[in-house]
N, C-alpha and C. Protein backbone atom coordinates (compact mmCIF):
# COMPACT_ATOMS: atom_id res chain seq x y z
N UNK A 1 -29.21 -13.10 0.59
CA UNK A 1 -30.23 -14.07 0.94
C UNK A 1 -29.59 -15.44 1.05
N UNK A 2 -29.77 -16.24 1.89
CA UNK A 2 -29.16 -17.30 1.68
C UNK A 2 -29.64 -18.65 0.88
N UNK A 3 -28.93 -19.03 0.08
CA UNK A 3 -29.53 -19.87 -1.06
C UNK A 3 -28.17 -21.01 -1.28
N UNK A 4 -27.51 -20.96 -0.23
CA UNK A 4 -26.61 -22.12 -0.94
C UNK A 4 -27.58 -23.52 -1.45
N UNK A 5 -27.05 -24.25 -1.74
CA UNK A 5 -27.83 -25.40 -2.73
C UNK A 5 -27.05 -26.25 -1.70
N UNK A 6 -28.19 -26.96 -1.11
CA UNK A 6 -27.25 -28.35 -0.67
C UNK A 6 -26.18 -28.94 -0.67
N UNK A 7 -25.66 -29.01 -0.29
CA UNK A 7 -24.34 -30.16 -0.88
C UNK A 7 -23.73 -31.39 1.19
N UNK A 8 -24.09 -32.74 -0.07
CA UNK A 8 -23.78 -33.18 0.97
C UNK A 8 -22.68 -33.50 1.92
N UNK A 9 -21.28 -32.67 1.26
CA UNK A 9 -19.95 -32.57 1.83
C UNK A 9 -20.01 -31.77 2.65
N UNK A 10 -21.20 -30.70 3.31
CA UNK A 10 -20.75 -29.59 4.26
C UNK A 10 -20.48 -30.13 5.53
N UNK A 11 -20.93 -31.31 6.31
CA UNK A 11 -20.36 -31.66 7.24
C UNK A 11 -19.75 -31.61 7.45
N UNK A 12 -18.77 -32.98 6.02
CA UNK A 12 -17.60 -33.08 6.07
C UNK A 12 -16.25 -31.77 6.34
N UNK A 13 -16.68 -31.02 5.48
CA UNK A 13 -15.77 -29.76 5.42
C UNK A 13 -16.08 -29.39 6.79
N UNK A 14 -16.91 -29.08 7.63
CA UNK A 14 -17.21 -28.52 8.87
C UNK A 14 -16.48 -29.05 9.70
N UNK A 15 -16.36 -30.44 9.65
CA UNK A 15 -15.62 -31.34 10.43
C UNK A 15 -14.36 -30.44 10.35
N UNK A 16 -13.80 -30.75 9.01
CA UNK A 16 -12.23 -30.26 8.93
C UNK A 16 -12.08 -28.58 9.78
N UNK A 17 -13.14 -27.63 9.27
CA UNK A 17 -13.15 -26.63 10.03
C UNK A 17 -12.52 -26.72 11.55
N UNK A 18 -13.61 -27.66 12.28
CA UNK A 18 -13.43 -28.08 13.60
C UNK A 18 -12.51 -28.17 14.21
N UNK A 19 -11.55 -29.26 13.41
CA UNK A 19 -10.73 -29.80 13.66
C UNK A 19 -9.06 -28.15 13.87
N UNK A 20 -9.51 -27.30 13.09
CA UNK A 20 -8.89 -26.23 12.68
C UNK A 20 -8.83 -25.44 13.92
N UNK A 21 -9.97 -25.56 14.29
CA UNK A 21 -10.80 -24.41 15.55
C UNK A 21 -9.64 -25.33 16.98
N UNK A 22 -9.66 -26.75 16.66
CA UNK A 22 -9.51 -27.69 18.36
C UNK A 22 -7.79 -26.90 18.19
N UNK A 23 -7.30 -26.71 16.91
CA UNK A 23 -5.56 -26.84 17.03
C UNK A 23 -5.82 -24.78 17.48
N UNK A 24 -6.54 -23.78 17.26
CA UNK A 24 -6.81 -23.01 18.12
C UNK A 24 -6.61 -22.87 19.61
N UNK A 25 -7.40 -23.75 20.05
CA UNK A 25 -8.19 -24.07 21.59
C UNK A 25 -7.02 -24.53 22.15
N UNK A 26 -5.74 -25.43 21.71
CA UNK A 26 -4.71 -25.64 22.27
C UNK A 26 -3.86 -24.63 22.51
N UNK A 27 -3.89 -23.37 21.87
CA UNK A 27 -2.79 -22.64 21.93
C UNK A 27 -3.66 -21.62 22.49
N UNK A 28 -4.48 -21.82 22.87
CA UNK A 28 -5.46 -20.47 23.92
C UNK A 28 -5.56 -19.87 23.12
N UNK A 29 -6.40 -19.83 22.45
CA UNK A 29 -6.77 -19.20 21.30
C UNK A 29 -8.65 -19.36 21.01
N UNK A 30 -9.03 -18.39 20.77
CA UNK A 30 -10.18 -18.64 20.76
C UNK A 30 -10.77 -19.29 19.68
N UNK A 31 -11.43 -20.63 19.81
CA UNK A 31 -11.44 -21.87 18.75
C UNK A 31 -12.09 -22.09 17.64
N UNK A 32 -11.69 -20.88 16.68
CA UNK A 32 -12.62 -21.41 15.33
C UNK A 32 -11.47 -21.84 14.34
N UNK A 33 -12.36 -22.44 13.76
CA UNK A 33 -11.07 -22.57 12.56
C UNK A 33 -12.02 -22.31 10.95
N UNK A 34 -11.44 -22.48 10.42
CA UNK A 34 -11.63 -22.00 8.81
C UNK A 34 -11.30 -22.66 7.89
N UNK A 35 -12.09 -23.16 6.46
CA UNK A 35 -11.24 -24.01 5.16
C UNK A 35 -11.78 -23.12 4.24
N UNK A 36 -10.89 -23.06 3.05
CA UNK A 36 -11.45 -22.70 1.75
C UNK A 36 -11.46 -23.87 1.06
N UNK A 37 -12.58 -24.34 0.25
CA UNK A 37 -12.93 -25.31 -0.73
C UNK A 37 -12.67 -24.59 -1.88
N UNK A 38 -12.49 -25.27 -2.50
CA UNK A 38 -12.15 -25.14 -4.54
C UNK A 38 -12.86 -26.21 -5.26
N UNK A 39 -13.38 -26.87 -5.88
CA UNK A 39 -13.25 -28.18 -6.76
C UNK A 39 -13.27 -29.26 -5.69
N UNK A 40 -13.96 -29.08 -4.78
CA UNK A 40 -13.96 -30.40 -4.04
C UNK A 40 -12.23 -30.98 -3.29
N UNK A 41 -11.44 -29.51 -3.15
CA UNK A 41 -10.01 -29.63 -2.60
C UNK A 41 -10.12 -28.60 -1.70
N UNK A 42 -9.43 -28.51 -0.25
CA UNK A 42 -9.31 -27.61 0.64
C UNK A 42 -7.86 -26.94 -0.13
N UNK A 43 -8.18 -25.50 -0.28
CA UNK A 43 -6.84 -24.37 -1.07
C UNK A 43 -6.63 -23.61 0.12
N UNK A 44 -7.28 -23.63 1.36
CA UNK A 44 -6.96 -22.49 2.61
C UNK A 44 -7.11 -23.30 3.87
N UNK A 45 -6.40 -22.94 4.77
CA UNK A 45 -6.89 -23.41 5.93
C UNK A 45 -6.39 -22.10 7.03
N UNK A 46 -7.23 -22.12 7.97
CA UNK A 46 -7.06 -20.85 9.05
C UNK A 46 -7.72 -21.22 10.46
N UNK A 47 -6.90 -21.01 11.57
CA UNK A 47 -7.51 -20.52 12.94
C UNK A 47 -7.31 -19.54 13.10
N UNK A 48 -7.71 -19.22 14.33
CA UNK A 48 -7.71 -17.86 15.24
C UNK A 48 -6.08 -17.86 15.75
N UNK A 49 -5.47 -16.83 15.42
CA UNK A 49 -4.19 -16.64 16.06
C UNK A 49 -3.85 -15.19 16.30
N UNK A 50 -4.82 -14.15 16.58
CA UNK A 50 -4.25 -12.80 17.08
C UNK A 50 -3.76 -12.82 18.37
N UNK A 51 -4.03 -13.86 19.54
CA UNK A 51 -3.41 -13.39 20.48
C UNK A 51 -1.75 -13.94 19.88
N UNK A 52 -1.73 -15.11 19.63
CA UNK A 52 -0.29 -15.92 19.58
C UNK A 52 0.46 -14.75 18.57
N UNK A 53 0.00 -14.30 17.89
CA UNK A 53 0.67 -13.33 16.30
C UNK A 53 0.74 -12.01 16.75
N UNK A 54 0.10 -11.70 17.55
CA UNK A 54 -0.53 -9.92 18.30
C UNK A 54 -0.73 -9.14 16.73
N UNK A 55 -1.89 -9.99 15.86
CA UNK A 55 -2.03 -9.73 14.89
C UNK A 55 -3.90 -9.63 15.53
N UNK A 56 -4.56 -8.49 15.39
CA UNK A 56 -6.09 -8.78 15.40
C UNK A 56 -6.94 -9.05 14.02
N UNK A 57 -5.83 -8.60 13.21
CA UNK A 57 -6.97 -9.26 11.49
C UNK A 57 -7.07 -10.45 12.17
N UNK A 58 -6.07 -11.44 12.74
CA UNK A 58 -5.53 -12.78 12.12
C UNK A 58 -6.92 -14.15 12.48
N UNK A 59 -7.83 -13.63 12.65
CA UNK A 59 -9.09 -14.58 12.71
C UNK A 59 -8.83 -15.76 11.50
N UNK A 60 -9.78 -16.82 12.15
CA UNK A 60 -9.56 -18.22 11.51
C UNK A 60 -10.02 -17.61 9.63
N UNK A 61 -11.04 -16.98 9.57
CA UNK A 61 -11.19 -16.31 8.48
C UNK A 61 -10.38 -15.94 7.53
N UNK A 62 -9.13 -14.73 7.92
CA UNK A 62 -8.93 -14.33 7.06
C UNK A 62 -7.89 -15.23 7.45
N UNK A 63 -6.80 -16.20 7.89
CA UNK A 63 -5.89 -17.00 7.32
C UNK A 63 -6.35 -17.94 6.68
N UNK A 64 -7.27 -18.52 6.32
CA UNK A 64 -8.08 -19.24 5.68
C UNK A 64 -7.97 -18.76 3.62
N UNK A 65 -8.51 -17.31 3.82
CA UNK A 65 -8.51 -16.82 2.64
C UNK A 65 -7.06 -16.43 2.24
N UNK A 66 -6.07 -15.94 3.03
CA UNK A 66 -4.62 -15.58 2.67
C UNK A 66 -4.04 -16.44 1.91
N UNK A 67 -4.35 -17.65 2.66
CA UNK A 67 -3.30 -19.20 2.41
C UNK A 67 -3.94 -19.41 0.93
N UNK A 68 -5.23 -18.98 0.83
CA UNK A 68 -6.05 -19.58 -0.37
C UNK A 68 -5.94 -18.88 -1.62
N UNK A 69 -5.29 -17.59 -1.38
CA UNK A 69 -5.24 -16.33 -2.41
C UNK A 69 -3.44 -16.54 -2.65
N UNK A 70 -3.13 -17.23 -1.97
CA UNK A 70 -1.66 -17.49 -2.01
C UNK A 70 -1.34 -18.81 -2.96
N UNK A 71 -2.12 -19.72 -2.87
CA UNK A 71 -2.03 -21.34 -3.22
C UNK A 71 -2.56 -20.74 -4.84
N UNK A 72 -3.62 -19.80 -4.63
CA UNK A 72 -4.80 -20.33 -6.19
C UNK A 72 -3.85 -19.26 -6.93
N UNK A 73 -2.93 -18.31 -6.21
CA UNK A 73 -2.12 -17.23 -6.93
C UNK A 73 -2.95 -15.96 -7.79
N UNK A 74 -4.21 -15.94 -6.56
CA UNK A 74 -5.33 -14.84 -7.12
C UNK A 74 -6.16 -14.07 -5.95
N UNK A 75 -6.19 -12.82 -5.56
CA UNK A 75 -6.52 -12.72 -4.52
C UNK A 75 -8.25 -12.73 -4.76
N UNK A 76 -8.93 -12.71 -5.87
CA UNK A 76 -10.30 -13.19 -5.97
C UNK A 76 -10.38 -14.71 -6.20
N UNK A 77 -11.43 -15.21 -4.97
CA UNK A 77 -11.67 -16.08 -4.97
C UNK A 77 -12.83 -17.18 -6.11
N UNK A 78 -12.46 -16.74 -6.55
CA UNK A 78 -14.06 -17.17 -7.49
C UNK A 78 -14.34 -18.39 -7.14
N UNK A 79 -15.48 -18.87 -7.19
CA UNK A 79 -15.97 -20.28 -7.08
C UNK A 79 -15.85 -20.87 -5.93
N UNK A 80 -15.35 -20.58 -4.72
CA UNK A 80 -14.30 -20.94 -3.27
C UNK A 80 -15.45 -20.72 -2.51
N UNK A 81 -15.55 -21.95 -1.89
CA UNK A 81 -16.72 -21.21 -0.77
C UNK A 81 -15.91 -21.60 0.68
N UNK A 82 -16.45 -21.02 1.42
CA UNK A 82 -15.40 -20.76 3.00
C UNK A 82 -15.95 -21.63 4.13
N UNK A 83 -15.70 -22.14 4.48
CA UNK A 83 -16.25 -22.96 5.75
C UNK A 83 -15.84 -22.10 7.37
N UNK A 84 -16.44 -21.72 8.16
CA UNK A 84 -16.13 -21.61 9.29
C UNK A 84 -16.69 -21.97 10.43
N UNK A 85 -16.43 -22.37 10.89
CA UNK A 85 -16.92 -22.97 12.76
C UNK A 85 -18.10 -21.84 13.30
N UNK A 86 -17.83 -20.48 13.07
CA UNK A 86 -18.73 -19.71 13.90
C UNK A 86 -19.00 -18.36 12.64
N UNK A 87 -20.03 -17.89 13.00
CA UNK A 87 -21.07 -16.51 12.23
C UNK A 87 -19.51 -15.83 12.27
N UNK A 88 -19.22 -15.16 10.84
CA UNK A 88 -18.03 -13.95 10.81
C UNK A 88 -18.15 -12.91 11.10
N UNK A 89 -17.56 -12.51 11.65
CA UNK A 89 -17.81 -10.81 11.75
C UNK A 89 -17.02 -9.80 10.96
N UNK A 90 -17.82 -8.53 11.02
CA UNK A 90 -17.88 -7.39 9.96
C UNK A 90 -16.39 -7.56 9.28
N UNK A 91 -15.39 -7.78 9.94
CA UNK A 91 -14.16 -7.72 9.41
C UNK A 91 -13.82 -8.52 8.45
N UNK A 92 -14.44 -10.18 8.59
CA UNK A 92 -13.72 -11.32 8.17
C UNK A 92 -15.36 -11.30 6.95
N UNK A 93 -16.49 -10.85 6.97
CA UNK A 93 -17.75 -10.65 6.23
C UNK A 93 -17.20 -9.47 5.05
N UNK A 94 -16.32 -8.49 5.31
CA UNK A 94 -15.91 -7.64 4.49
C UNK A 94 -14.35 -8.23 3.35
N UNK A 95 -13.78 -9.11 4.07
CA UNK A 95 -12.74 -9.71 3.01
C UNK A 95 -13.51 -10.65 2.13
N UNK A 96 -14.53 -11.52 2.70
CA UNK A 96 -14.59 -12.70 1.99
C UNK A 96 -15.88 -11.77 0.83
N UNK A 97 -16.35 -10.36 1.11
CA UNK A 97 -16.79 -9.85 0.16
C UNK A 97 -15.53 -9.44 -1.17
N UNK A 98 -14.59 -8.93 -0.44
CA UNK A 98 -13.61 -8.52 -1.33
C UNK A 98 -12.93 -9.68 -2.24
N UNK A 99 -13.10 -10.78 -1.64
CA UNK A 99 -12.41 -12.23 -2.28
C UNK A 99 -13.09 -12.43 -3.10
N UNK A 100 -14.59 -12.27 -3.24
CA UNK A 100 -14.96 -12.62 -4.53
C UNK A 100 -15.72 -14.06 -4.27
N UNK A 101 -15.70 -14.74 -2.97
CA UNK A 101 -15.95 -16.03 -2.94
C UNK A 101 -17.68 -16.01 -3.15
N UNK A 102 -17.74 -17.77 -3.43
CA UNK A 102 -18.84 -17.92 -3.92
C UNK A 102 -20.42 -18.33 -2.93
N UNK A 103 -19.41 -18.82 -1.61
CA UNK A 103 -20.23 -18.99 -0.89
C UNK A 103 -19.93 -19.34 0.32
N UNK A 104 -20.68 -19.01 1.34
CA UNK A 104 -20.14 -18.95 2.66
C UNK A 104 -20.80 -20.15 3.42
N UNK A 105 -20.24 -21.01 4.30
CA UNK A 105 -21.29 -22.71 5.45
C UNK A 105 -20.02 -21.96 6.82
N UNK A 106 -21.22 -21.84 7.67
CA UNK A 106 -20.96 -21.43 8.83
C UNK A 106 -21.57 -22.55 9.74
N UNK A 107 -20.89 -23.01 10.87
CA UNK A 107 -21.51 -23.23 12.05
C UNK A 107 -22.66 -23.12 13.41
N UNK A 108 -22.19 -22.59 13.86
CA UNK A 108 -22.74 -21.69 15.28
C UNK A 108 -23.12 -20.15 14.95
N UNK A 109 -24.53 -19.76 14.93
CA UNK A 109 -24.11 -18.06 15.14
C UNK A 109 -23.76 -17.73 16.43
N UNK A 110 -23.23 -16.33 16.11
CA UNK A 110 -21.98 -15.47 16.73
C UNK A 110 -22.64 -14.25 17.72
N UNK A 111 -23.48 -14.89 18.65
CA UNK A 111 -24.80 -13.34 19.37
C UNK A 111 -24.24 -11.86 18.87
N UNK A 112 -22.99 -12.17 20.00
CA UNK A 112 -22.29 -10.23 20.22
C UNK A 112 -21.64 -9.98 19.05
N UNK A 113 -21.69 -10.63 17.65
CA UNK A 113 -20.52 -9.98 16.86
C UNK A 113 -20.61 -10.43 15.45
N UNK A 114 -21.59 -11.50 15.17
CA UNK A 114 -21.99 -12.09 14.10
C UNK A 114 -22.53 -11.09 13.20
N UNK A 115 -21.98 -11.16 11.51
CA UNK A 115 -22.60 -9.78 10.65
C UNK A 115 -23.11 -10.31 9.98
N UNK A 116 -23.63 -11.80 9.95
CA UNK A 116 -24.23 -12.50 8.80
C UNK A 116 -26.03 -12.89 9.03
N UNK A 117 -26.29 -12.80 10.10
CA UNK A 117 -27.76 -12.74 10.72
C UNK A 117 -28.09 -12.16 11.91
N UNK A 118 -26.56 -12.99 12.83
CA UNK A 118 -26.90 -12.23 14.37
C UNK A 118 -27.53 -10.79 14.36
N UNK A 119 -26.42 -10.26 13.72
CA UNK A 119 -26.42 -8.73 14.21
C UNK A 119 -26.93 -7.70 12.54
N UNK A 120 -25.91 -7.68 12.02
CA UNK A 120 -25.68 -6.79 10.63
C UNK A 120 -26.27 -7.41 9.48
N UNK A 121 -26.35 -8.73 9.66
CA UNK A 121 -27.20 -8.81 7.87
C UNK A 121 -26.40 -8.78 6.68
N UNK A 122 -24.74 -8.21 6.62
CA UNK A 122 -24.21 -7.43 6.05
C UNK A 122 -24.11 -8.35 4.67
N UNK A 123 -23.93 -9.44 4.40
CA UNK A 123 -24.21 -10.16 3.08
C UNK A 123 -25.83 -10.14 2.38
N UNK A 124 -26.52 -9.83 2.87
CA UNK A 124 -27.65 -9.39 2.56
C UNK A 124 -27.89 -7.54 2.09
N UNK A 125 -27.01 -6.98 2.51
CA UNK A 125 -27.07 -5.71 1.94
C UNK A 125 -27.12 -5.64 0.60
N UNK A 126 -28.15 -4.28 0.17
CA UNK A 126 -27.70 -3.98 -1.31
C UNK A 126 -26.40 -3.10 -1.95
N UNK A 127 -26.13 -2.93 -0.78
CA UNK A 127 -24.70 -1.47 -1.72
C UNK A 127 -23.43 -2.52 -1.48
N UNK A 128 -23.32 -4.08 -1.70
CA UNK A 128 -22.24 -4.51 -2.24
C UNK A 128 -22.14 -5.16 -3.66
N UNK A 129 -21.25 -4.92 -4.05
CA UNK A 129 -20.95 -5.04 -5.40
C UNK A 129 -20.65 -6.68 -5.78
N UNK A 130 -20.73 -7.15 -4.62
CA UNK A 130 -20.32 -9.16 -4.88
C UNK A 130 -21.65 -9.58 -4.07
N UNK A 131 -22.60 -10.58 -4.33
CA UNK A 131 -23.12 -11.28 -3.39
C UNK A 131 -23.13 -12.51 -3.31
N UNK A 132 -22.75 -13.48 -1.77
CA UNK A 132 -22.28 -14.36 -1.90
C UNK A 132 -23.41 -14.83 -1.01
N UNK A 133 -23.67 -16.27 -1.59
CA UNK A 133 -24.55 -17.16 -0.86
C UNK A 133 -24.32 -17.79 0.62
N UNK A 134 -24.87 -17.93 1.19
CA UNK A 134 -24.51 -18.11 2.59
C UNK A 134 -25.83 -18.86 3.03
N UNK A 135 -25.30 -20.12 4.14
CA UNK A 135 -25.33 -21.37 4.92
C UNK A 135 -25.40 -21.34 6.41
N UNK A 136 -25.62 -21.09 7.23
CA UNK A 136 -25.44 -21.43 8.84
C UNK A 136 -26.04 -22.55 9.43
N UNK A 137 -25.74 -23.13 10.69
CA UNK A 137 -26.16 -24.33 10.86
C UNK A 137 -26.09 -25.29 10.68
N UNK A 138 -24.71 -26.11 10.37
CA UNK A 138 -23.91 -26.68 9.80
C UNK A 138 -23.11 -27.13 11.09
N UNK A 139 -23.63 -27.95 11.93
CA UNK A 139 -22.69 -29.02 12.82
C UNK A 139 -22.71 -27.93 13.59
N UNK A 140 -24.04 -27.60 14.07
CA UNK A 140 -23.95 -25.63 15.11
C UNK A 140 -23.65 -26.35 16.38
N UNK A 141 -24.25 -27.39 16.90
CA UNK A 141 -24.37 -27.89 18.24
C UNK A 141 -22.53 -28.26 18.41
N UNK A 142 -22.09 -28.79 17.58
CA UNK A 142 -20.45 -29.13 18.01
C UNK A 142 -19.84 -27.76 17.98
N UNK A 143 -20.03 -26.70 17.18
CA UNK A 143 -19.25 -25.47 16.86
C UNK A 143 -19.91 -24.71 18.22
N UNK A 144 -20.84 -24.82 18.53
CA UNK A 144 -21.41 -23.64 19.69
C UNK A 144 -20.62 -24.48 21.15
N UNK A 145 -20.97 -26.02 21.12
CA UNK A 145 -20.12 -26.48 22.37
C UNK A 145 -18.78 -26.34 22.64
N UNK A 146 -18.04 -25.90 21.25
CA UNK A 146 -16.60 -25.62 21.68
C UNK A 146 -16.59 -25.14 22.49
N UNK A 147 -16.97 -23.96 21.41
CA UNK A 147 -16.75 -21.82 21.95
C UNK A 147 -17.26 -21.95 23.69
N UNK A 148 -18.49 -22.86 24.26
CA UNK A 148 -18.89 -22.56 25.38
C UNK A 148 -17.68 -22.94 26.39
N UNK A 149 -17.58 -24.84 25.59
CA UNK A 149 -16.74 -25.25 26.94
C UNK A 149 -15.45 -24.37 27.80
N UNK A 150 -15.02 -23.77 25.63
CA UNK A 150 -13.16 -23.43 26.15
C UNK A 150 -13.88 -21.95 26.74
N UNK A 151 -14.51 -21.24 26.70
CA UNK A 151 -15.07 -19.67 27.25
C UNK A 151 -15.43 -20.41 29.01
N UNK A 152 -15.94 -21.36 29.37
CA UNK A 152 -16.24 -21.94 30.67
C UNK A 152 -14.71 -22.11 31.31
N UNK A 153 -14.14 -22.99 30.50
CA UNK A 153 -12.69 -23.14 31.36
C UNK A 153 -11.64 -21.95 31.74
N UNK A 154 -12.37 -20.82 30.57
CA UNK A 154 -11.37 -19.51 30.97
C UNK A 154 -11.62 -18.88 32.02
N UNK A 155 -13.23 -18.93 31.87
CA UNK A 155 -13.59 -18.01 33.37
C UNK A 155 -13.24 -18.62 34.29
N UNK A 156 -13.54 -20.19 34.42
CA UNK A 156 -12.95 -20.82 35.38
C UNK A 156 -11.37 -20.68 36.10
N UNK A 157 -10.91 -20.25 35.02
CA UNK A 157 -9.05 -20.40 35.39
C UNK A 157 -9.31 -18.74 35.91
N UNK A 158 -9.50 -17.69 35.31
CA UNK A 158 -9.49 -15.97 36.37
C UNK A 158 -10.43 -16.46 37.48
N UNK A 159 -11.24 -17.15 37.80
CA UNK A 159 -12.10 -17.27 39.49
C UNK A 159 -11.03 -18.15 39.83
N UNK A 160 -10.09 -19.47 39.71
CA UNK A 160 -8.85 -19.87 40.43
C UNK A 160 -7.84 -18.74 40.88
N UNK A 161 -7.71 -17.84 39.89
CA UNK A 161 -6.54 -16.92 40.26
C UNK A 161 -6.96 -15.81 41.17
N UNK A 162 -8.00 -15.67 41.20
CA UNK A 162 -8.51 -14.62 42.58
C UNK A 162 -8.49 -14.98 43.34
């Protein structure tokens, strides 16, 4: 259910997200980016890099949580809540269950692939053993205008090449 409690830093952190997602969008990469918070300190940071890595875990998500399970020297996250630019999907919704984190501030939902309302619900299920509070809507209008513009300029560049 989602119940995060206010807090008036989620912008801020969203911002930084953003900013995560734009260094994405330069490397053709599809533009989200990712922070883990601790104590009012970013412990993770992540974009999207499966095409650049020919890694498909490698979503802004889970380098986000790697860097963060690496820094805190624990692969449960306790207390860590995750910031991301766009709705996660089942993959990157199933680690940050396994991390242990405390709470999830998302951006933009995700239509075709989002597991957090779009589509699956999947933090709302009962057969997980962690439940983590969760946020969307969080600076959606800048996080949804990325994803459109840089998805506009791609199609644009395959109709140049035909």
């Amino acid at each position: 259910m989602n119940s995060v409690i206010t807090d008036p830093n989620h912008e801020k952190w969203m911002g930084e997200a953003l900013a995560l997602a734009r260094q994405a969008e330069h490397l053709n990469e599809v533009p989200v980016g990712a922070i883990v918070v601790k104590d009012d300190q970013i412990v993770g940071r992540g974009f999207n890099q499966p095409i650049s890595t020919n890694d498909p875990t490698a979503h802004a998500e889970m380098m986000a949580l790697r860097e963060a399970a690496k820094h805190l020297g624990n692969y449960r996250l306790v207390d860590c809540t995750l910031y991301v630019t766009i709705e996660p999907c089942t993959m990157c919704t199933g680690a940050m269950v396994h991390a242990r984190i405390k709470q999830l501030v998302y951006g933009a939902r995700e239509l075709k692939s989002g597991a957090i309302e779009s589509n699956a619900q999947l933090l709302d299920a009962h057969f997980f053993n962690h439940k983590i509070d969760w946020l969307g809507g969080v600076l959606s209008e800048e996080c949804s205008a990325l994803m459109s513009q840089f998805f506009k300029r791609r199609r644009d560049q395959v109709r140049k090449s035909k």
